[in-house]
C-alpha atoms as a PDB file:
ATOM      1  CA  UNK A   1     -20.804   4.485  -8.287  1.00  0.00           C
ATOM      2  CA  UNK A   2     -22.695   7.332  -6.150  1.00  0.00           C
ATOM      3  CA  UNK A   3     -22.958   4.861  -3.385  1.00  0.00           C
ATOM      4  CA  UNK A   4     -19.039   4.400  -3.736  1.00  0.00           C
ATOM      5  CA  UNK A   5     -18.374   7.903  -4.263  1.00  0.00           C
ATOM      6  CA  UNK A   6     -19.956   9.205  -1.111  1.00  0.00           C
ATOM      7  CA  UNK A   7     -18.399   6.174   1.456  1.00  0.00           C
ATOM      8  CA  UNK A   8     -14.740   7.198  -0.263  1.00  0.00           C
ATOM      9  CA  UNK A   9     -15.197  10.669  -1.356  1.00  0.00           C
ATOM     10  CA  UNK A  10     -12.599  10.326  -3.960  1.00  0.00           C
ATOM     11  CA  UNK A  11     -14.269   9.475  -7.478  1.00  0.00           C
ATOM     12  CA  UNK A  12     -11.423   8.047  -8.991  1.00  0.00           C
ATOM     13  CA  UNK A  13     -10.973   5.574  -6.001  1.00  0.00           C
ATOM     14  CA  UNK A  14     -14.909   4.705  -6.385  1.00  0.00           C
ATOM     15  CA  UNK A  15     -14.952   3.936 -10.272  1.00  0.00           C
ATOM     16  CA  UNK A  16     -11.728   1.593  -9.254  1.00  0.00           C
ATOM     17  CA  UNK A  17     -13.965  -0.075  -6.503  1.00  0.00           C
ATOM     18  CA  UNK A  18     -17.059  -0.230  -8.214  1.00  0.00           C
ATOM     19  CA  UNK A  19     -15.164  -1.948 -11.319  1.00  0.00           C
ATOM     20  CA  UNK A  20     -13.593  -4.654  -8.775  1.00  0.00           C
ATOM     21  CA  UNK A  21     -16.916  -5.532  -7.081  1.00  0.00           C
ATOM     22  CA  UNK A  22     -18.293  -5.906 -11.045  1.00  0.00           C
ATOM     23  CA  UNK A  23     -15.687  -8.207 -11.613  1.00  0.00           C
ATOM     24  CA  UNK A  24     -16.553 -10.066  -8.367  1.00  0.00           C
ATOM     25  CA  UNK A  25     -19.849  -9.818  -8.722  1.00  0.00           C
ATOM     26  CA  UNK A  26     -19.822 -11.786 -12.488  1.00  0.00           C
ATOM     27  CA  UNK A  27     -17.541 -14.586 -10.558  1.00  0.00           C
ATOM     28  CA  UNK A  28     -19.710 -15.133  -7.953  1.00  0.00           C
ATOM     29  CA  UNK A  29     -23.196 -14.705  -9.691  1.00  0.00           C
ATOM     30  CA  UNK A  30     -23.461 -18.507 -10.227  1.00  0.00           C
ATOM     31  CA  UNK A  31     -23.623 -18.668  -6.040  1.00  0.00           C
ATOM     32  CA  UNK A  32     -26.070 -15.854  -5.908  1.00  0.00           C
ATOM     33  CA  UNK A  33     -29.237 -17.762  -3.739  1.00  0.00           C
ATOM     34  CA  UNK A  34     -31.627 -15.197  -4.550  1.00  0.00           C
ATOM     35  CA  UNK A  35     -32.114 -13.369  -7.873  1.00  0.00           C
ATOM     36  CA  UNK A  36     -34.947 -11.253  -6.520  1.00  0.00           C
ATOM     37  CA  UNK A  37     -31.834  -9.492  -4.226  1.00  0.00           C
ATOM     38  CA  UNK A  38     -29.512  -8.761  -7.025  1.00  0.00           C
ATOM     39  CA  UNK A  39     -29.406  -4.907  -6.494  1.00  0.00           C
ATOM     40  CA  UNK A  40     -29.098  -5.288  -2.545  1.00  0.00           C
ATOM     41  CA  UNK A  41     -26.385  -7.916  -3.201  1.00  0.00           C
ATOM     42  CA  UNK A  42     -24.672  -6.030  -5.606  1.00  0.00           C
ATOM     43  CA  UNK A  43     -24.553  -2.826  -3.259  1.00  0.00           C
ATOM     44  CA  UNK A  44     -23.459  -4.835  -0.481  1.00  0.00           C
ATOM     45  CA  UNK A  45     -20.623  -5.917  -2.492  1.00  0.00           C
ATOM     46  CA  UNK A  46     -19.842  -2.111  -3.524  1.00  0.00           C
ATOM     47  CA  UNK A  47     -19.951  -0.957   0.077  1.00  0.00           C
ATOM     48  CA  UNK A  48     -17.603  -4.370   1.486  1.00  0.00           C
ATOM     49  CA  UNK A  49     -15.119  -3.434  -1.526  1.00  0.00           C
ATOM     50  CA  UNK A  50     -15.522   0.755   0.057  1.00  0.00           C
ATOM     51  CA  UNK A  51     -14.726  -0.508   3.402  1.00  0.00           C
ATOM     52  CA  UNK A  52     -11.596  -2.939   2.042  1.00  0.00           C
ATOM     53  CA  UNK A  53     -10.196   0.039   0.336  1.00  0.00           C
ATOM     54  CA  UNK A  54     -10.095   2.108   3.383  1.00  0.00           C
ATOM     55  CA  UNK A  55      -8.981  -0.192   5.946  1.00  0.00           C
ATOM     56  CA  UNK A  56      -6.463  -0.654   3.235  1.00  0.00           C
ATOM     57  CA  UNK A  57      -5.704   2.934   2.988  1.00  0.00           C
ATOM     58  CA  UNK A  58      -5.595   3.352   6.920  1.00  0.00           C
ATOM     59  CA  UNK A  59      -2.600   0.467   6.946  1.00  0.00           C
ATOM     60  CA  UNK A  60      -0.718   1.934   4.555  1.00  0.00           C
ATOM     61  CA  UNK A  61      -0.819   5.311   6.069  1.00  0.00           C
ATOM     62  CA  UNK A  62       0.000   2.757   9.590  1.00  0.00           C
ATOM     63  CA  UNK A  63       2.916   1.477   7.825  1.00  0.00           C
ATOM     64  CA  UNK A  64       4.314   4.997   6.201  1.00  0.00           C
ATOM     65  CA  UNK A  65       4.069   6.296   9.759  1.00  0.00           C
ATOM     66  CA  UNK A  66       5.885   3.278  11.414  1.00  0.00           C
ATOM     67  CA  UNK A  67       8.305   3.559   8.698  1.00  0.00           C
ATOM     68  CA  UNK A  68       9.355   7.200   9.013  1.00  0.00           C
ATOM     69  CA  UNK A  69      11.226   6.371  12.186  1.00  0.00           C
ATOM     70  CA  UNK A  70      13.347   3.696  10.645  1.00  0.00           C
ATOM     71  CA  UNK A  71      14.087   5.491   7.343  1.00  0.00           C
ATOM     72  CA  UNK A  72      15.174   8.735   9.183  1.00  0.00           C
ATOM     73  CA  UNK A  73      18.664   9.778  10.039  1.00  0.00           C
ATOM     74  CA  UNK A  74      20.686  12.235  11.924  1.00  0.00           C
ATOM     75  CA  UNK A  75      22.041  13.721   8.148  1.00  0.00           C
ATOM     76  CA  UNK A  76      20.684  16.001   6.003  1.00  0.00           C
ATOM     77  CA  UNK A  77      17.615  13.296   4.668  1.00  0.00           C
ATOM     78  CA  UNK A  78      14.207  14.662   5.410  1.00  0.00           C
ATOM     79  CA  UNK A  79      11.198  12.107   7.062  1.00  0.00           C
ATOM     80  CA  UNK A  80       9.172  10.771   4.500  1.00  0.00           C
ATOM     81  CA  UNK A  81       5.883  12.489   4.228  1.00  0.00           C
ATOM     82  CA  UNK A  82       4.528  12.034   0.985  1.00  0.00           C
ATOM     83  CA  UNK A  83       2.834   8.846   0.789  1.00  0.00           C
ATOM     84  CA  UNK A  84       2.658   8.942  -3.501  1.00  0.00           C
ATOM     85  CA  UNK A  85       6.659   8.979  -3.042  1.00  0.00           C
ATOM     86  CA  UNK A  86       7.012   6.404  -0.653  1.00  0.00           C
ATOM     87  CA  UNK A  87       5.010   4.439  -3.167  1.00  0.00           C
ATOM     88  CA  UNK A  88       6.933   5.411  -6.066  1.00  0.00           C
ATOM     89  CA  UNK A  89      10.474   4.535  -3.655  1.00  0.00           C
ATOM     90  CA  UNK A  90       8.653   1.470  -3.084  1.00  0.00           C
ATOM     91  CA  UNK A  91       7.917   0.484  -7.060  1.00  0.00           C
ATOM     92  CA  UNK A  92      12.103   1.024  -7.145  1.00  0.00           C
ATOM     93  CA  UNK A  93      12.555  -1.724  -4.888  1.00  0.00           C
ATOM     94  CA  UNK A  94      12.690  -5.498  -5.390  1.00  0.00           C
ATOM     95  CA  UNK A  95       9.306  -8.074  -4.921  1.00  0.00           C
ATOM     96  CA  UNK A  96      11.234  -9.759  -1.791  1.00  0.00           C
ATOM     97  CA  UNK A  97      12.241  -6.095  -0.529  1.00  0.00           C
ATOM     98  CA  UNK A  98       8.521  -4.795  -0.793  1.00  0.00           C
ATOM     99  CA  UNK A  99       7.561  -8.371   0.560  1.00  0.00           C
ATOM    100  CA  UNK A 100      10.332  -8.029   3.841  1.00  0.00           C
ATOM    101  CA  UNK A 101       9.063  -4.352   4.292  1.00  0.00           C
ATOM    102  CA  UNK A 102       5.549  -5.031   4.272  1.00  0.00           C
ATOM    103  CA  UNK A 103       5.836  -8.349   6.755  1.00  0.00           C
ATOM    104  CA  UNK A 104       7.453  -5.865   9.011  1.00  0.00           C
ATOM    105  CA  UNK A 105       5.820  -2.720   8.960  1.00  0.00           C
ATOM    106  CA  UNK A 106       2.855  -3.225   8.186  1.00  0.00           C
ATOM    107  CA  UNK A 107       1.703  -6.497   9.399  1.00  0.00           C
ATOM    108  CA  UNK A 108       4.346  -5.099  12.454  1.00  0.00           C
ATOM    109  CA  UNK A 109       6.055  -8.820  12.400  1.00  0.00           C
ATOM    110  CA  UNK A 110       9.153  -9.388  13.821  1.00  0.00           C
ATOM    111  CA  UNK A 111      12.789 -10.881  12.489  1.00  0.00           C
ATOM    112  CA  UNK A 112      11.162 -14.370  13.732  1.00  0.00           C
ATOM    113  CA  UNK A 113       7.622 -13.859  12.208  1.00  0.00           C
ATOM    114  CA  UNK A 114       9.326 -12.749   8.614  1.00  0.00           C
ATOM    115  CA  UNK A 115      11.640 -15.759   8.772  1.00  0.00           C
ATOM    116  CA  UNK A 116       8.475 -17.991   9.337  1.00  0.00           C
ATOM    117  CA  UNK A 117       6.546 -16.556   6.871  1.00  0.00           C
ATOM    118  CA  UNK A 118       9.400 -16.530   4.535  1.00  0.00           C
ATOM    119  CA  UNK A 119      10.823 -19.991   5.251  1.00  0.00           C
ATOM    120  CA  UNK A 120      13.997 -18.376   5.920  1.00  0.00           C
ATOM    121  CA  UNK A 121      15.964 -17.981   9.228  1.00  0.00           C
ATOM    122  CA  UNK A 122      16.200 -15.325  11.660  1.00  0.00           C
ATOM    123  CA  UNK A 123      19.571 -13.902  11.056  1.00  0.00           C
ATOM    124  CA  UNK A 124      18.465 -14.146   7.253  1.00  0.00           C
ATOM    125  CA  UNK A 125      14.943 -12.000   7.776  1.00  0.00           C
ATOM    126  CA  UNK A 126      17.686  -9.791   9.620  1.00  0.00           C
ATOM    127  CA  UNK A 127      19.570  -9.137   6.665  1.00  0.00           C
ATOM    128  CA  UNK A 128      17.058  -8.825   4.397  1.00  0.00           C
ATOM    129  CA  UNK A 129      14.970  -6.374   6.262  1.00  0.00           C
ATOM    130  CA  UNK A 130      18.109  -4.186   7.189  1.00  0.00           C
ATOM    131  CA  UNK A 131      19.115  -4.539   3.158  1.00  0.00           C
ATOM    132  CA  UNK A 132      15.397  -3.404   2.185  1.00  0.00           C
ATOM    133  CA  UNK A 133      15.579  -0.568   4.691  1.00  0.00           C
ATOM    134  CA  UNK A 134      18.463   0.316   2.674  1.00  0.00           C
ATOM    135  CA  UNK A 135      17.580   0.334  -0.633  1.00  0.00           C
ATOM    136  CA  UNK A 136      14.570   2.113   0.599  1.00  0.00           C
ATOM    137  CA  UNK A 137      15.985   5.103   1.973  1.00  0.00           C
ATOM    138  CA  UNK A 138      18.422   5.022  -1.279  1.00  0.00           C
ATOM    139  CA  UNK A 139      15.082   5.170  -3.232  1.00  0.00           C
ATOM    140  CA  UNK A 140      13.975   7.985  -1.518  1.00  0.00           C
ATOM    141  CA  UNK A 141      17.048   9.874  -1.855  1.00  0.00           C
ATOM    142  CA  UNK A 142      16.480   9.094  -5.924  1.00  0.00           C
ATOM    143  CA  UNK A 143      12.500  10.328  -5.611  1.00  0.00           C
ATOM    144  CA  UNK A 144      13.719  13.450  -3.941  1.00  0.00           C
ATOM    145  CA  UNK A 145      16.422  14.574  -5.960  1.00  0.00           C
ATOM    146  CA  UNK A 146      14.030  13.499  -8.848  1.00  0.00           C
ATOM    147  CA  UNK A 147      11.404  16.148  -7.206  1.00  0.00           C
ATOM    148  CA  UNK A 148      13.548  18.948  -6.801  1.00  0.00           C
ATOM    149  CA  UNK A 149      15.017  18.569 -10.389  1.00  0.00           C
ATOM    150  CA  UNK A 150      11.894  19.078 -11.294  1.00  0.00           C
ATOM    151  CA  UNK A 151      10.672  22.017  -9.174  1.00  0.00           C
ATOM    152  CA  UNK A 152      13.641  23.833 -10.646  1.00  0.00           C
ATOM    153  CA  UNK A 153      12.776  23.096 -14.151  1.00  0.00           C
ATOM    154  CA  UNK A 154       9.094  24.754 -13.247  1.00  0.00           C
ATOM    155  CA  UNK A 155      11.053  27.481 -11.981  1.00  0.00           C
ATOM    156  CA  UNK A 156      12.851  28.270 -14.746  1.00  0.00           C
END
């Protein structure tokens, strides 16, 4: 867990880390070649599970960027910067929506790379996408209004 802490300097983050490469390291124990190197195989488990988790981090901070652009408008709505409320917003939203959103922004595919992973056509992934952007910004409006509801109810 110290190893984990100081690669992700977030303890919370390394206890969830550590307890994934436990649970991988009890399913692939039977393959281990070399009981001798337990410890070193175990760390190196720790640390690959570390560097997943921040590559993952780094896309999703990717994707929130590359979304910004297409969730903002010329009204009154404000960018999205908080990434904990684009993940709540995102929790709102459908498994195919989160699916279409994630195809395109952050594996950056196109309408004719979601239709092909989706089995769907073009003019289809279209839809979809444009619908998800939708009910995405819609979500957002909901998380925001939910926020400042409650910064008034600290006020008072």
């Amino acid at each position: 867990s110290a190893t984990a802490s100081m690669i992700l300097g977030d303890s919370a983050a390394a206890d969830d880390v550590v307890q994934e490469a436990m649970v991988q390291a009890w399913r692939s124990l039977p393959g281990l070649r070399d009981p001798q190197r337990f410890e070193a195989w175990l760390r190196r488990l720790v640390v690959n599970r570390c560097l997943n988790h921040r590559r993952a981090a780094r896309r999703l901070d990717h994707a929130v960027g590359r979304l910004r652009p297409a969730l903002s408008s010329p009204g009154p709505e404000r960018g999205v910067t908080d990434r904990d409320e684009l993940g709540r917003a995102l929790r709102r939203l459908s498994l195919e929506q989160r699916a279409i959103l994630a195809l395109r922004y952050g594996h950056d595919l196109t309408g004719v790379g979601i239709a092909d992973a989706l089995r769907i056509s073009p003019g289809a992934a279209r839809s979809r996408l444009h619908a998800a952007v939708t009910a995405l910004r819609a979500a957002l409006a909901a998380e925001d209004e939910l926020s400042r509801s409650d910064a008034v109810q600290e006020a008072t």
